[in-house]
Protein backbone atom coordinates (compact mmCIF):
# COMPACT_ATOMS: atom_id res chain seq x y z
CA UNK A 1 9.40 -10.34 -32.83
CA UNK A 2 11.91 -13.02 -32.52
CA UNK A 3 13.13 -11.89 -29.08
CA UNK A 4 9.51 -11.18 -28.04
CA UNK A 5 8.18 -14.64 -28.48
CA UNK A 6 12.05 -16.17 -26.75
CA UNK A 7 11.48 -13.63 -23.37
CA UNK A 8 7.72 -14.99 -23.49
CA UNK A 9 8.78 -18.59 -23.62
CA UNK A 10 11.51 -18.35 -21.30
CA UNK A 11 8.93 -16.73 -18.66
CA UNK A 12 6.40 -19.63 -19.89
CA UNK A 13 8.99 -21.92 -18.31
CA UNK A 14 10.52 -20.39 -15.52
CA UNK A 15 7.62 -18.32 -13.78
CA UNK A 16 5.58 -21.30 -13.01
CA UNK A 17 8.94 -23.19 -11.34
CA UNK A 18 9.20 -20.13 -9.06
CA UNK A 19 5.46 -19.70 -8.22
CA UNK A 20 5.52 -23.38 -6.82
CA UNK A 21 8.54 -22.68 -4.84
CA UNK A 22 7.85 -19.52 -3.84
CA UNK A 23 4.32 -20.25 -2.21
CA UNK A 24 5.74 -23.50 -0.40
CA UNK A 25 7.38 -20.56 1.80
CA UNK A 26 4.97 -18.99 4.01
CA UNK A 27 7.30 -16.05 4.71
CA UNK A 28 6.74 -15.29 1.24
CA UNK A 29 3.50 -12.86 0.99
CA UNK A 30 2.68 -13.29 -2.95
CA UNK A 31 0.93 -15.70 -4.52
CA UNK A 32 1.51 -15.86 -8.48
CA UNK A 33 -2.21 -15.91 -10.51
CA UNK A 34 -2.52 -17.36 -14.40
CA UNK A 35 -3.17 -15.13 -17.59
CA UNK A 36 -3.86 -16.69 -20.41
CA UNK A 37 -1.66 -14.89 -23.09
CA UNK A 38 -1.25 -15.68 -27.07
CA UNK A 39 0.58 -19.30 -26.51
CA UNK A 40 -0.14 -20.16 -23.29
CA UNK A 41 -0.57 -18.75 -19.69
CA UNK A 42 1.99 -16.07 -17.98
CA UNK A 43 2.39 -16.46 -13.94
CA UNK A 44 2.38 -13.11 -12.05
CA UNK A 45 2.82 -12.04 -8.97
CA UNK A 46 -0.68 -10.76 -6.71
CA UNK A 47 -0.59 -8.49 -3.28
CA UNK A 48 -2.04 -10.58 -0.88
CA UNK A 49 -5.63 -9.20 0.62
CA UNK A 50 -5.55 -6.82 3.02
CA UNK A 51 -6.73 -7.71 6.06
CA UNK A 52 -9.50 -5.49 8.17
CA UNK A 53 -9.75 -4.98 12.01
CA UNK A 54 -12.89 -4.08 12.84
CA UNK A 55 -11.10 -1.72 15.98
CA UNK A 56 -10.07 0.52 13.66
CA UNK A 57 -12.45 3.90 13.27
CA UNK A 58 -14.64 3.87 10.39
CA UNK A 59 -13.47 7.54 9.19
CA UNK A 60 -9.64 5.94 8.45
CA UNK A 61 -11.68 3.38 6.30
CA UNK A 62 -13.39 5.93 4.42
CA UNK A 63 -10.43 8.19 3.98
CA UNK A 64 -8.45 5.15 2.49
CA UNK A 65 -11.52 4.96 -0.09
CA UNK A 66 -11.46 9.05 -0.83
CA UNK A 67 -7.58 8.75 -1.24
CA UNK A 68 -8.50 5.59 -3.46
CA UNK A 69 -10.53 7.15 -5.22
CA UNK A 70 -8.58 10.18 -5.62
CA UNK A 71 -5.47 8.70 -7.51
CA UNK A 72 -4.06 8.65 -10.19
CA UNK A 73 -2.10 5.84 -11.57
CA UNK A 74 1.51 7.23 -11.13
CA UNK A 75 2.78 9.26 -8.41
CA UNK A 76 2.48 13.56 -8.36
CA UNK A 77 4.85 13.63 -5.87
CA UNK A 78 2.25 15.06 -2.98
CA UNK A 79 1.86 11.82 -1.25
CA UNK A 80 1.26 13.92 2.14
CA UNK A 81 -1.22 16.39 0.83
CA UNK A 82 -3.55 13.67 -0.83
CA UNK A 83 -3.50 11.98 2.26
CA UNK A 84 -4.03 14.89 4.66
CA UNK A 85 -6.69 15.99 2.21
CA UNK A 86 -8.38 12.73 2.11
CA UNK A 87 -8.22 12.42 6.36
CA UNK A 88 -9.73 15.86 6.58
CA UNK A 89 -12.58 15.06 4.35
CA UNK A 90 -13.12 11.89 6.21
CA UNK A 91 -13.26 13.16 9.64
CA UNK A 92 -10.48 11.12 10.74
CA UNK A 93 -8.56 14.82 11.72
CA UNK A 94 -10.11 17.69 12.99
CA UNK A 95 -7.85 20.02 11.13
CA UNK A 96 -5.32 19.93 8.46
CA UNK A 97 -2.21 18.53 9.46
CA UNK A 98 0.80 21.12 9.57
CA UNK A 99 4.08 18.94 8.91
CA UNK A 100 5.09 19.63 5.34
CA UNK A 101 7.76 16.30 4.86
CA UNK A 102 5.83 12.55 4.30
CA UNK A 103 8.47 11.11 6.69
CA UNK A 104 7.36 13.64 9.56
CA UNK A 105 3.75 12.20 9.33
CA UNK A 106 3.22 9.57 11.78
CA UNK A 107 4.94 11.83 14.68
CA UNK A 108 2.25 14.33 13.74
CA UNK A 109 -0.38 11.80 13.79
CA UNK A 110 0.07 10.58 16.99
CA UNK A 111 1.17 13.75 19.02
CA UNK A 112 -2.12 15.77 17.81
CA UNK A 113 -4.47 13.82 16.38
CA UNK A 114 -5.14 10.61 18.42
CA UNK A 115 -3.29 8.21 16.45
CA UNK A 116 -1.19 4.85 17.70
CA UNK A 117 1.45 2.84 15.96
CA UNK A 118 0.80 -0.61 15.36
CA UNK A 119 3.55 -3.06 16.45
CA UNK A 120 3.44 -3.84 12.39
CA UNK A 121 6.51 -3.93 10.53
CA UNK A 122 5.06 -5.32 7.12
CA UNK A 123 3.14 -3.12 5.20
CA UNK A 124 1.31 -6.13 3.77
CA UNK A 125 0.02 -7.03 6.87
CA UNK A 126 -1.46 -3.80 7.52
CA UNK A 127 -4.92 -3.09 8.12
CA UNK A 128 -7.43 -1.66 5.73
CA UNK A 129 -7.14 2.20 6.46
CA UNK A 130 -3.91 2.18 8.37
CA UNK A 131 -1.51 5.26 7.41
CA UNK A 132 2.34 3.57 6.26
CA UNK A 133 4.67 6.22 6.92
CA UNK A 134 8.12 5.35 5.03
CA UNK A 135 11.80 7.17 5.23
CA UNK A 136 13.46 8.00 1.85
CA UNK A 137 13.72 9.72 -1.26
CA UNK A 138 14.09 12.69 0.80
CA UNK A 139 10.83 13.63 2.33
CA UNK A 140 9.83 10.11 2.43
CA UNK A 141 6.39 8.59 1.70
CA UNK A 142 3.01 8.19 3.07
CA UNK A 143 0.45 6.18 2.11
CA UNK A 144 -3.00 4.25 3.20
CA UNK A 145 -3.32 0.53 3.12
CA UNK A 146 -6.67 -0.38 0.67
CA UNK A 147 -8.64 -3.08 -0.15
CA UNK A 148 -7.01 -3.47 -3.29
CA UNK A 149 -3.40 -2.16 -2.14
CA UNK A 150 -2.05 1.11 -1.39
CA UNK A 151 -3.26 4.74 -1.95
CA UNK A 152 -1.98 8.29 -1.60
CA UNK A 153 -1.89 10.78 -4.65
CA UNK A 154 -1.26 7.31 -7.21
CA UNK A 155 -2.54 3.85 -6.04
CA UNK A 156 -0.62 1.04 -6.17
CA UNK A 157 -0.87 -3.00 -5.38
CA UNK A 158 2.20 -2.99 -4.42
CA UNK A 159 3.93 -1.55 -1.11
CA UNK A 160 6.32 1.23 -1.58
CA UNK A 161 10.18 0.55 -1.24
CA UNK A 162 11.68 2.95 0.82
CA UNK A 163 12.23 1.99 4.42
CA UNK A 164 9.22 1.92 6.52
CA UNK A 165 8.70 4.02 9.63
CA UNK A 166 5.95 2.96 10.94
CA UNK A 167 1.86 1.85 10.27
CA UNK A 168 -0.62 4.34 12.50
CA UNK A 169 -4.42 4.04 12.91
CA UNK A 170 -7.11 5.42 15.33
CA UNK A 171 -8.90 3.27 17.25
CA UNK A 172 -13.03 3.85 17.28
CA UNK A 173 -14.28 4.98 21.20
């Protein structure tokens, strides 16, 4: 209990030294929000909002809110299938896409099924309903950007840490 109540007071007193520096920097893309704990307030970090472009199709928008609402809160490892699922229901792909790896998405995407990469290289920048493709961890990870943060089979406010590839969305005719 002891070393509970020392961690909380040490994070009492450094957190809110950080958050001030840290959003002085505009490079830096988290803001740190207040909750009010037992003896006083804890700083943490907050995604920033994602940002919507109203050129992207409407069907990536509602297959980020099927994969969304799809997820569970920690990964199944079938990042790709929740999001090729989720694109087929939408309409956003006319048929189920054949690539098996995560990492081999975003070539798929755009050689079959219409899709361009955005000149993006921060997935929190992305737009709401963009596809991040990411290399690692073997077959890599895929993923669409939310309102809230990120989706595939687990959703997540915060960007995943491999490498990424690329960000991909379809443009509405």
């Amino acid at each position: 209990m002891r070393l509970l109540k020392a961690f909380s007071l040490l994070l009492l007193l450094t957190l809110p030294k950080l958050a001030s520096a840290q959003s002085s920097s505009s490079s830096y893309p988290f803001t740190y929000v207040p909750i009010p704990v037992v003896g006083g307030t804890l700083w943490v970090p907050q995604a920033p909002a994602a940002s919507h472009d109203s050129r992207i199709d409407p069907h990536l928008l509602k297959a980020a809110r099927i994969a969304d609402a799809n997820a569970f809160p920690h990964s199944r490892l079938r990042c790709w299938q929740y999001v090729k699922t989720a694109l087929l229901a939408a309409g956003a792909v006319a048929r189920y896409p054949a690539t098996n790896y995560a990492f081999q998405a975003g070539a798929e995407l755009m050689s079959h099924h219409g899709f361009v990469r955005l000149p993006i290289h921060d997935p929190y920048r992305a737009p709401v309903g963009a596809v991040l493709v990411y290399q690692g961890g073997g077959a890599g990870h895929v993923e669409f950007r939310t309102e809230r943060g990120f989706a595939s089979d687990y959703h997540s406010s915060w960007a995943c840490r491999y490498r990424l590839i690329g960000v991909y969305a379809k443009f509405s005719a």
